[in-house]
Protein backbone atom coordinates (compact mmCIF):
# COMPACT_ATOMS: atom_id res chain seq x y z
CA UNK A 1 0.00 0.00 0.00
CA UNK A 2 1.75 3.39 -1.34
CA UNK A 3 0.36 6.53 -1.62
CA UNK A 4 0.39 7.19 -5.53
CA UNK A 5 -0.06 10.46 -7.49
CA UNK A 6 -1.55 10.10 -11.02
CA UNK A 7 -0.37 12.70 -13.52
CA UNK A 8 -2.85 13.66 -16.36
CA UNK A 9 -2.15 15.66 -19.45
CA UNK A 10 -5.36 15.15 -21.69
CA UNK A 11 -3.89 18.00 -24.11
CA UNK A 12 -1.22 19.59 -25.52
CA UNK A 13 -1.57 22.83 -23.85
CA UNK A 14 0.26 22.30 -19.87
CA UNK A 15 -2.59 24.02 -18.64
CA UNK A 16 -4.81 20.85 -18.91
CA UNK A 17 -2.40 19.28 -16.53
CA UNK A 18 -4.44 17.40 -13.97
CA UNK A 19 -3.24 15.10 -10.91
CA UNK A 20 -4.47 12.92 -8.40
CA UNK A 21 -3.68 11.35 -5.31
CA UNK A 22 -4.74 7.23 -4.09
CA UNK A 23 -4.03 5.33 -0.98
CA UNK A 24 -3.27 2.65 -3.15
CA UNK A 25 -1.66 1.74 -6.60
CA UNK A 26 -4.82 0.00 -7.45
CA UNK A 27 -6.81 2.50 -6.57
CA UNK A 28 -5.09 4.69 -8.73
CA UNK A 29 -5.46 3.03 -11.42
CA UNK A 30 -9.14 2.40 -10.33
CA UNK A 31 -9.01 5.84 -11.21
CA UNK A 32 -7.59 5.84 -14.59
CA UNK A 33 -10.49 3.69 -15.13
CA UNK A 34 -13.36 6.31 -13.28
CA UNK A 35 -11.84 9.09 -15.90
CA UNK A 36 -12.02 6.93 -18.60
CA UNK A 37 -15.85 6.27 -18.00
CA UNK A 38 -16.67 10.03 -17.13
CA UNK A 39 -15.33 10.15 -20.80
CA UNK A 40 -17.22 7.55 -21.70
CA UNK A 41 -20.11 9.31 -20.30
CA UNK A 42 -19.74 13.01 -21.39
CA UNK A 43 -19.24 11.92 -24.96
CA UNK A 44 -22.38 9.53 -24.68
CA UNK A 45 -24.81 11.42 -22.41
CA UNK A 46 -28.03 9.70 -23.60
CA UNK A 47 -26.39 6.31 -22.89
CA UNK A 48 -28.56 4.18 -20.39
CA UNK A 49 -25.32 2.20 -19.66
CA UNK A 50 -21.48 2.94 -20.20
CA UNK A 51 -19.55 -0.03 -21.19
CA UNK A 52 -15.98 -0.69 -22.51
CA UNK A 53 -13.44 -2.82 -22.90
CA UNK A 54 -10.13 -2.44 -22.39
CA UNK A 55 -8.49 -2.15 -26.13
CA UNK A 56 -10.82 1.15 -26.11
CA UNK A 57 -9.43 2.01 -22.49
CA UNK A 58 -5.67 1.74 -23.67
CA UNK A 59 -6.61 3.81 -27.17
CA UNK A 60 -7.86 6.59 -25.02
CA UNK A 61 -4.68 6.90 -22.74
CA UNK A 62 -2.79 6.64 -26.10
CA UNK A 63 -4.69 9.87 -27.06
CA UNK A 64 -3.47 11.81 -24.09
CA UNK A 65 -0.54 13.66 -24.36
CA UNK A 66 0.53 12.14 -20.88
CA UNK A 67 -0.41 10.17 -18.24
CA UNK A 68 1.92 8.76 -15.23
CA UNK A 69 2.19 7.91 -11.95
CA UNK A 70 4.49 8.78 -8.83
CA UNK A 71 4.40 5.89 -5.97
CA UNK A 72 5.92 6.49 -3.08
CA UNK A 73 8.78 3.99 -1.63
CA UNK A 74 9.08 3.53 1.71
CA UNK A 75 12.68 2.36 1.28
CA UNK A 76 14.16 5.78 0.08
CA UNK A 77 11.02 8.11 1.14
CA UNK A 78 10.98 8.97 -2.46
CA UNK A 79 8.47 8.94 -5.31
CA UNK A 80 9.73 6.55 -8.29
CA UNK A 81 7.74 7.53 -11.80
CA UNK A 82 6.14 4.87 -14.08
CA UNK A 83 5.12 5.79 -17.36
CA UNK A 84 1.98 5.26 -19.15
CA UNK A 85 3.07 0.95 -20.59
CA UNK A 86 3.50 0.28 -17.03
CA UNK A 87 0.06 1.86 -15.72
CA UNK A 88 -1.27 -0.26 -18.76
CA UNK A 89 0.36 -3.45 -17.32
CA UNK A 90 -1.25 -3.01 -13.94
CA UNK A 91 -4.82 -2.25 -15.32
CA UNK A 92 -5.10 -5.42 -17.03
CA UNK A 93 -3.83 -7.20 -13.99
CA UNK A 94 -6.02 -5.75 -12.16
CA UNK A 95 -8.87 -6.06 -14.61
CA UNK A 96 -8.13 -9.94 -15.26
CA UNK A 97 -8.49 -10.54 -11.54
CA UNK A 98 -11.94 -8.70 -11.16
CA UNK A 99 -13.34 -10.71 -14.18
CA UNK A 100 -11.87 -13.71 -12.18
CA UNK A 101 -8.79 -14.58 -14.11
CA UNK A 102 -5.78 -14.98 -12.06
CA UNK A 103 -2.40 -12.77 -11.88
């Protein structure tokens, strides 16, 4: 359990620079997810139901001009960054476990 900062850049322009903060690495990317659907959402407002899968979750962080994460190690009491293949990685890990796959 480290605390993790997401880093969101949906556009060119640095003033659409966004960031988050999670308990958790999987809740952060939990929340990759949540912006993905408000997305989802905004772009689909008369939509009774939002659903996805996660070839159209990865081609939407592709079209971001960046997105990243800062998790916090105990060890140093420093922040180490991953970049956007390795918050990939741990969404469909995490994804394959809640539709009951394993690792």
């Amino acid at each position: 359990m480290s605390h993790t900062i997401l880093l969101v850049q949906p556009g060119i322009l640095p003033e659409t620079r966004t960031f988050s903060d999670f308990e958790t690495v999987n809740e952060c990317m939990e929340g990759v997810c949540r912006i993905f659907e408000e997305h989802l959402k905004h772009n689909n407002p008369n939509a009774p139901t939002i659903t996805y899968d996660i070839r159209q979750l990865f081609d939407y962080m592709d079209q971001l001009a960046d997105i990243s994460c800062l998790i916090y190690q105990n060890s140093t009491k420093t922040y180490a960054p991953y970049n956007k293949e390795w918050i990939k990685e741990k969404i469909y890990v995490l994804m394959r476990r809640a539709a009951g796959g394993t690792n």
